[in-house]
Protein backbone atom coordinates (compact mmCIF):
# COMPACT_ATOMS: atom_id res chain seq x y z
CA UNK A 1 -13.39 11.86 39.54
CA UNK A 2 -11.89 15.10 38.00
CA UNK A 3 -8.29 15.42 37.62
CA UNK A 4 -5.82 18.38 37.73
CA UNK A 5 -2.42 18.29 36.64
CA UNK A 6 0.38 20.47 37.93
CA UNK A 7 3.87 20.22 36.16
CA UNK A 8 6.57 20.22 38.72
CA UNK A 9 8.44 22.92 36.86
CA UNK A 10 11.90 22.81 36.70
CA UNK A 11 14.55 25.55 35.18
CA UNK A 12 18.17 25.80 34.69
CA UNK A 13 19.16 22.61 34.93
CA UNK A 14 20.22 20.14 31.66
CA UNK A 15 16.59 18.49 31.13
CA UNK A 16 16.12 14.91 31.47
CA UNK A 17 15.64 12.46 28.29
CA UNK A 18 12.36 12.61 29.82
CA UNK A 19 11.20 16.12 29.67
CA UNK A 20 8.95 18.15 28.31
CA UNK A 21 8.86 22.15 27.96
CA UNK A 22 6.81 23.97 29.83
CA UNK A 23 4.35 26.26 27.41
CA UNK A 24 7.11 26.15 24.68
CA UNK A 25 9.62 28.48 27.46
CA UNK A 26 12.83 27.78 29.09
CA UNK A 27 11.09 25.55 32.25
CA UNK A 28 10.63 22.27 31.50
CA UNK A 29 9.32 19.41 33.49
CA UNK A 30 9.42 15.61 33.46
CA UNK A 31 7.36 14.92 36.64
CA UNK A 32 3.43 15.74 36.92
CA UNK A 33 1.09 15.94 40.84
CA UNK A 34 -1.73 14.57 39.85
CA UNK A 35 -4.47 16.27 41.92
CA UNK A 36 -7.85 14.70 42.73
CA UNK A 37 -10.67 16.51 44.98
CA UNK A 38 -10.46 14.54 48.20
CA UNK A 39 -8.26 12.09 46.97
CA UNK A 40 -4.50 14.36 47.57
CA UNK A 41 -2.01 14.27 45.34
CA UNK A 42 0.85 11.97 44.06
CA UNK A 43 3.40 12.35 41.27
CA UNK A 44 3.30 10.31 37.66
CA UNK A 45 5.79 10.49 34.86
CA UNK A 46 4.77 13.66 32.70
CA UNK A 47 4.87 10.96 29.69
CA UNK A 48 1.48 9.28 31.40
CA UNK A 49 -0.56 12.59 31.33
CA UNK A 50 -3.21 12.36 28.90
CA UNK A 51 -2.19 13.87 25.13
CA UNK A 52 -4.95 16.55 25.64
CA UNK A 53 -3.40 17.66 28.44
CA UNK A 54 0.10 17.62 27.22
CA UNK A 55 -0.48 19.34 24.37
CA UNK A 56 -2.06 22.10 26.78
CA UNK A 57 1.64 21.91 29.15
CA UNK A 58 3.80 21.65 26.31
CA UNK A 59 2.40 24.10 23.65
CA UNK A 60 3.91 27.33 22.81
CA UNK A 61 2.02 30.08 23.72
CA UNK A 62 0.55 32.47 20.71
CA UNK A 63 1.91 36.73 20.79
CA UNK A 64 -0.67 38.20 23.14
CA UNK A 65 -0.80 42.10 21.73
CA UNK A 66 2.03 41.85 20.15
CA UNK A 67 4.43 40.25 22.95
CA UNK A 68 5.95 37.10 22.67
CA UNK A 69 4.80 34.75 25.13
CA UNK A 70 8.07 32.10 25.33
CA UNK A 71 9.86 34.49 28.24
CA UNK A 72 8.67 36.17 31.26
CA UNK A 73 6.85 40.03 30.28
CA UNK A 74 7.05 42.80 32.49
CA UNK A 75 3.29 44.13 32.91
CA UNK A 76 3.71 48.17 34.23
CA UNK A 77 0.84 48.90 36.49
CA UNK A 78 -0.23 52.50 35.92
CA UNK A 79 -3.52 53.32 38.52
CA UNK A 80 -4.96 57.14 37.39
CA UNK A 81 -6.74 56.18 40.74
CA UNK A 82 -6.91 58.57 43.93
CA UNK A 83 -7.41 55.55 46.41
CA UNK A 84 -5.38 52.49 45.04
CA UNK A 85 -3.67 50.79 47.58
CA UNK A 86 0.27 51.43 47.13
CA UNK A 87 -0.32 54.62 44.39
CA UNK A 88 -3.18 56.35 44.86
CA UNK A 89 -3.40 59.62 43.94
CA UNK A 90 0.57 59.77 42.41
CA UNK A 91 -0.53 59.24 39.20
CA UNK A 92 -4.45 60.47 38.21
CA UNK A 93 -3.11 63.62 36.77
CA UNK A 94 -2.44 62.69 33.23
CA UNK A 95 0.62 64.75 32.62
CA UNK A 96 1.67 62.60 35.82
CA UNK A 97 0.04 59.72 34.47
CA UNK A 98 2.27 60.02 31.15
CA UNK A 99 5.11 60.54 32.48
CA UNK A 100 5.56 57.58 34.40
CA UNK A 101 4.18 55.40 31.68
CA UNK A 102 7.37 56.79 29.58
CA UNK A 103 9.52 56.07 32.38
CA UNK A 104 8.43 52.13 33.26
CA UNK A 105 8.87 51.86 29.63
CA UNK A 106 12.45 53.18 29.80
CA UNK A 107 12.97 50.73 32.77
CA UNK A 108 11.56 47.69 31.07
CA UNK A 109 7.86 47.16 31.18
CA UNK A 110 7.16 46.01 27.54
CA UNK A 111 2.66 46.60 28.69
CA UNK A 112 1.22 49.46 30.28
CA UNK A 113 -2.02 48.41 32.50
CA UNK A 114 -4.04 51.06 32.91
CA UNK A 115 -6.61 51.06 35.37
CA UNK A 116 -9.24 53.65 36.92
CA UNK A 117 -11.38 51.77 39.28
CA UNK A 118 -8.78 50.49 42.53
CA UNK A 119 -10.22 47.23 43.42
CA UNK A 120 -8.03 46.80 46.84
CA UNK A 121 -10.60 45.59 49.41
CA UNK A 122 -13.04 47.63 50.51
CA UNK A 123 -12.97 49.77 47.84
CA UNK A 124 -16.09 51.33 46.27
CA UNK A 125 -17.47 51.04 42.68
CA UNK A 126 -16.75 53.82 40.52
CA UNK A 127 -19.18 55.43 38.20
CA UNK A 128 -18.53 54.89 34.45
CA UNK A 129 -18.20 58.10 32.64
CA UNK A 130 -15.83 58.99 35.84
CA UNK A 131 -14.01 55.72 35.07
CA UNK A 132 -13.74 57.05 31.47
CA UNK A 133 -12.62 60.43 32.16
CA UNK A 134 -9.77 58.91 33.87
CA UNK A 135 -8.44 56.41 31.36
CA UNK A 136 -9.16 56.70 27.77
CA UNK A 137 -7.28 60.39 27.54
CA UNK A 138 -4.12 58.88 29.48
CA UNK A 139 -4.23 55.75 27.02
CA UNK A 140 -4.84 58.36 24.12
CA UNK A 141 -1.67 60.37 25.47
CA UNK A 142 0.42 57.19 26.17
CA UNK A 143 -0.63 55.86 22.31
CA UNK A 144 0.14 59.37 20.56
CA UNK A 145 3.95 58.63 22.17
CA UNK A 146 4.07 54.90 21.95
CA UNK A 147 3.41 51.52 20.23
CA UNK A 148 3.81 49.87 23.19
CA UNK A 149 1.03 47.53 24.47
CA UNK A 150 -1.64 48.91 26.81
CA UNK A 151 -4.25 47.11 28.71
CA UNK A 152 -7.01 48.62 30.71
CA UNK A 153 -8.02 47.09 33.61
CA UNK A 154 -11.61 47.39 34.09
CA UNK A 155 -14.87 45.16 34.61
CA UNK A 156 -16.87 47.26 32.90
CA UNK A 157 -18.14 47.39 28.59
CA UNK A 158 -18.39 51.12 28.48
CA UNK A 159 -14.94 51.59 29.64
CA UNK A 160 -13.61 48.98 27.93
CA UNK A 161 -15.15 50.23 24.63
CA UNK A 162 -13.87 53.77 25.20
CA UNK A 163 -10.39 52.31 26.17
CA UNK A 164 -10.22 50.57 23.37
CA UNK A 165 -11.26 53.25 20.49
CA UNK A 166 -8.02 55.42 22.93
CA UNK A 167 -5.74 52.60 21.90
CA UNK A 168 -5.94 49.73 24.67
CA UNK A 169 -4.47 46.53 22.94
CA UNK A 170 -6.12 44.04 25.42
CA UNK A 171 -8.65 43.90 28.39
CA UNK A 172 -7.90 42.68 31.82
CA UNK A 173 -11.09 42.17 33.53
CA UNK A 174 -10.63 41.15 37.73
CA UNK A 175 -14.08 40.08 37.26
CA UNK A 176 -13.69 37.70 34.02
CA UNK A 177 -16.94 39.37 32.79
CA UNK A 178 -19.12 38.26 35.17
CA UNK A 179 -19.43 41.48 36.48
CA UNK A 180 -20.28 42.93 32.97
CA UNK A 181 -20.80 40.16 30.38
CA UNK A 182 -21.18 42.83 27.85
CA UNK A 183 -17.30 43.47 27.95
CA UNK A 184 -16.64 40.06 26.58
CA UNK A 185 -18.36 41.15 23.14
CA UNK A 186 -16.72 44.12 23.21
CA UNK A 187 -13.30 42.02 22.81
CA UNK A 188 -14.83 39.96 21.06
CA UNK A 189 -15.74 42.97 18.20
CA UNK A 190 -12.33 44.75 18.40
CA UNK A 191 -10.53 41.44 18.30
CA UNK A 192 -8.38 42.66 21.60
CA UNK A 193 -6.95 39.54 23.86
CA UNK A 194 -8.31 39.67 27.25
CA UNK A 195 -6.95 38.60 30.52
CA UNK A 196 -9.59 37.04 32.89
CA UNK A 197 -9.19 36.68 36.38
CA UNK A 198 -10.76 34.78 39.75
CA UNK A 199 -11.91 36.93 42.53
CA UNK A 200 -14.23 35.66 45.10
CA UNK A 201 -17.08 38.59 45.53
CA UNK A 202 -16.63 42.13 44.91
CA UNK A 203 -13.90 44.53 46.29
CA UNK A 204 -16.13 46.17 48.76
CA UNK A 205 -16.71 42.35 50.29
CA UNK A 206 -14.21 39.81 49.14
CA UNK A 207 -11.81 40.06 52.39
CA UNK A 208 -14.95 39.33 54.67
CA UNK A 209 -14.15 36.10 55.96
CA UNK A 210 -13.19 34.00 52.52
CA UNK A 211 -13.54 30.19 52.36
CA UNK A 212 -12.89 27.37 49.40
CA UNK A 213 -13.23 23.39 49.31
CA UNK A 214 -9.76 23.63 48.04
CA UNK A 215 -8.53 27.09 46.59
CA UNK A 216 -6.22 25.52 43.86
CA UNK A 217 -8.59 23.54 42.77
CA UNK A 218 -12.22 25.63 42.87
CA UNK A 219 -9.89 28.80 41.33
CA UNK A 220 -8.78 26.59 38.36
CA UNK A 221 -12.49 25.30 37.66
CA UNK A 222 -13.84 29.26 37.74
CA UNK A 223 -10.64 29.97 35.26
CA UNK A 224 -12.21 27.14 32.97
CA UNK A 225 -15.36 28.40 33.00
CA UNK A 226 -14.39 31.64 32.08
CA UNK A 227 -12.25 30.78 29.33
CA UNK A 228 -15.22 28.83 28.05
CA UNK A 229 -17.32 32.37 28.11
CA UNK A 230 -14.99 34.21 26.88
CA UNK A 231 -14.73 31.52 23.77
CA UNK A 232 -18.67 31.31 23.87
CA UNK A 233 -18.66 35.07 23.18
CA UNK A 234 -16.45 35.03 19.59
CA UNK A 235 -12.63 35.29 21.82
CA UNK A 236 -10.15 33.01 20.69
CA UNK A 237 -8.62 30.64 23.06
CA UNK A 238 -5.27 31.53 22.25
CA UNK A 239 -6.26 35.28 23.07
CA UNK A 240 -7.15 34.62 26.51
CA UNK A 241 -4.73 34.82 29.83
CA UNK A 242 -5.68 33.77 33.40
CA UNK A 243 -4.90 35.33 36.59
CA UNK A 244 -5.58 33.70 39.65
CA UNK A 245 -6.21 36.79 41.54
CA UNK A 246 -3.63 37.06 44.28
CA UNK A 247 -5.63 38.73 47.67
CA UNK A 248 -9.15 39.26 45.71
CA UNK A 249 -10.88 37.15 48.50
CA UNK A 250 -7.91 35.16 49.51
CA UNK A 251 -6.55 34.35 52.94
CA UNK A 252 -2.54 34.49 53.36
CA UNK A 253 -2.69 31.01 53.21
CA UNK A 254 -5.30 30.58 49.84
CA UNK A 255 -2.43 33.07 48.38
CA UNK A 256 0.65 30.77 49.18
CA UNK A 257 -1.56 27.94 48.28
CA UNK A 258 -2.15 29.55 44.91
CA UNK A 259 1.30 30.61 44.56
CA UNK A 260 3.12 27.00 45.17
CA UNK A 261 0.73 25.64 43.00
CA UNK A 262 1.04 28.39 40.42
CA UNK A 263 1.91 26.15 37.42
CA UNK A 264 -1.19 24.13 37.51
CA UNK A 265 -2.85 26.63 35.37
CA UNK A 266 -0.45 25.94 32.42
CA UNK A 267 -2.84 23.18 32.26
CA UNK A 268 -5.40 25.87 31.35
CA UNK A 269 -3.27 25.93 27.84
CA UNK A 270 -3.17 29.74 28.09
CA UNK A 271 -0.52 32.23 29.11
CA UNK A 272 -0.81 33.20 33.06
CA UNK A 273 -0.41 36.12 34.70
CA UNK A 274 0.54 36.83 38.31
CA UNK A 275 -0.23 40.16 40.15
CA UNK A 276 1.19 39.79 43.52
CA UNK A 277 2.96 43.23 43.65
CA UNK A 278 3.21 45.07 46.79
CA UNK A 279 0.47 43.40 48.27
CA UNK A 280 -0.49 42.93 52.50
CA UNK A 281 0.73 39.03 52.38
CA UNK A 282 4.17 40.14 51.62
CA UNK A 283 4.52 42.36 54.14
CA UNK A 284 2.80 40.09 56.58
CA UNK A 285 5.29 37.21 55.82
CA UNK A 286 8.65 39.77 55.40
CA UNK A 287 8.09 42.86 56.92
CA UNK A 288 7.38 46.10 55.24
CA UNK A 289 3.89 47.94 56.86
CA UNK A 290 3.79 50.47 53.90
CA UNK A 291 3.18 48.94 50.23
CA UNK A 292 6.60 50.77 49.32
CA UNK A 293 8.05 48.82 51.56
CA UNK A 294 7.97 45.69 49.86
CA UNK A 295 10.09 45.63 46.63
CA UNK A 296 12.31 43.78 47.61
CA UNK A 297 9.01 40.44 48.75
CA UNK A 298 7.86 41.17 45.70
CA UNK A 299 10.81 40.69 43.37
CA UNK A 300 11.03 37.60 44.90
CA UNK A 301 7.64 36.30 44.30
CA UNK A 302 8.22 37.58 40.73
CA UNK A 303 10.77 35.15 40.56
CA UNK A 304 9.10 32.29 41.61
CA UNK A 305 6.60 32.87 39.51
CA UNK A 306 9.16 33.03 36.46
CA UNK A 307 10.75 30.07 37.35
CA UNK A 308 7.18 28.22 37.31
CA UNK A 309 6.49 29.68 33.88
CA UNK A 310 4.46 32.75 34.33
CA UNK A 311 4.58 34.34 30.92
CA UNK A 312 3.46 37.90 32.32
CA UNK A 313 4.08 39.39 35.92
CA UNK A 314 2.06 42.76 36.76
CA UNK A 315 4.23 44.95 39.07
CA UNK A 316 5.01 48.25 40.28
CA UNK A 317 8.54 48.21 39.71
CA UNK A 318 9.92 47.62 36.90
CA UNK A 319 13.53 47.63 36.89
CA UNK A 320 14.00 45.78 40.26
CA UNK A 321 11.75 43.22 38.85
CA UNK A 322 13.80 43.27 35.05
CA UNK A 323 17.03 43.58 36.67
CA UNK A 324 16.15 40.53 38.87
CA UNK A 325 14.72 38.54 36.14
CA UNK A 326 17.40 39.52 34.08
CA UNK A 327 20.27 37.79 35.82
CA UNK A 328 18.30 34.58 36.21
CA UNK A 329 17.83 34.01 33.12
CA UNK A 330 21.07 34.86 32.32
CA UNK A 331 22.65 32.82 35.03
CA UNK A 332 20.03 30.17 34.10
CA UNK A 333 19.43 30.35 30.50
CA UNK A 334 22.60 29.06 30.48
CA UNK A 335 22.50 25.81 31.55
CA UNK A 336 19.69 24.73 29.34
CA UNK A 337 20.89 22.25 26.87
């Protein structure tokens, strides 16, 4: 019978003789759930996990496009979309587009994420050379003013190609190139890291009625899988973050399933990333009808998510989130021994 490990993360507290870091960060953990399909779960000393495993918890993460991987990174979201669900339209002019890629620099994002296609549910495919049009000259703008890191957001080879050859520095594919396994090469050939993530069906139909054995568990498996592609296809493991895909094909209950069990993925042995920003379960739990509305839901589940060891959090704002994440590490950072 397969088994899954979840550290129970811990952070700022004075670790125990008995600990272990968390993905070479600040978190640490001396207790492991053990999860079996069918079989529940039930805590063991981290020292009886298997050394395979271990080394997968405990390992420090490699520099993913230059960032460093042993902290929490702010990922900007910047859609040049006229339909995504909290910015459509605010931002697909590219003098628009530029300007607030300067300013969630100024305010802390240290990756841009550039995307063209809005994947909230329902949406509709986009064709490619539109797709193009409405990336690669904003990425080409944002490089000719910056070195910082940029990542397009697409699940398609053609736009990931032209991205690239703008000045992308890594892929983030919400289809973990199942959509277009031709995208995988293309990381593969410009030696970009790529970000692969679970959805369940395609934008236009993932919210229609979704359903999982056990959402923790059949997410992880996909996320395995798809690392093994993406190494299949010439990408290096260490090159390689997951995303669990927050509300692609999720119930609110799959998402705070996914997010409680968040640090199970560490097991993965590759950095995760969490996009939860602004989306319908946070206002549906706290309030807040319009995707503006829910900064303040969001920060927090950014700061969950850093406490569990998420080395990359993909938001909309930037210096709520920094500010936030700031003072807890500060406050503690501290404590750690």
């Amino acid at each position: 019978m397969t088994q899954y490990h979840r550290p129970i993360a811990r952070f700022g507290e004075t670790p125990t003789s008995q600990s272990f870091p968390l993905a070479g960060g600040l978190c640490w953990f001396d207790t492991v759930a053990l999860h079996t399909r069918g079989g529940g779960v039930r805590c063991i000393p981290a020292g009886d996990v298997p050394a395979e495993v271990l080394d997968h918890l405990t390992r420090a993460r490699s520099p993913v496009a230059g960032m460093d991987m042993s902290g929490p990174r702010i990922m900007g979201i910047l859609n040049v979309t006229p339909d995504s669900f909290s910015d459509g339209g605010q931002f697909n002019a590219p003098d628009l587009a530029l300007a607030h890629a300067q300013a969630m620099q100024e305010e802390g994002a240290e990756i841009i994420d550039v995307g063209g296609e809005s994947t909230r549910p329902g949406a509709a495919e986009v064709q490619i050379a539109e797709e193009i049009a409405r990336t690669a000259p904003v990425i080409a703008a944002i490089r000719a003013q910056s070195n910082v890191p940029i990542s397009i957001d697409t699940r398609k080879s053609d736009v990931g190609l032209a991205a690239v050859e703008a000045g992308a520095t890594l892929i983030n594919d919400v289809a973990a190139f199942t959509f277009d396994p031709k995208l995988a090469a293309v990381a593969a050939e410009a030696r970009v890291p790529v970000c692969v993530m679970h959805a369940k069906g395609s934008p236009e139909t993932m919210q229609n009625d979704p359903s999982y054995d056990d959402v923790l568990l059949d997410v992880y498996d996909f996320l395995s899988a798809r690392i093994d592609a993406a190494v299949a296809a010439g990408i290096a493991r260490d090159q390689i973050i997951v995303d669990p895909g927050i509300g692609f094909g999720k119930t609110l209950e799959h998402n705070l399933t996914l997010l409680r069990g968040i640090a199970l993925f560490h097991a993965l042995g590759c950095p995760v990333l969490l996009g939860a920003s602004r989306k319908r379960f946070i206002g549906t739990i706290g309030g807040g009808k319009e995707a503006t509305d829910r900064v303040s839901g969001s920060v927090a589940v950014a700061l969950f998510a850093a406490r569990q060891g998420v080395q990359i959090l993909r938001v909309h704002d930037i210096f709520a989130t920094k500010q936030a994440l700031d003072l807890e590490w500060a406050i503690g950072g501290a404590a750690i021994t």
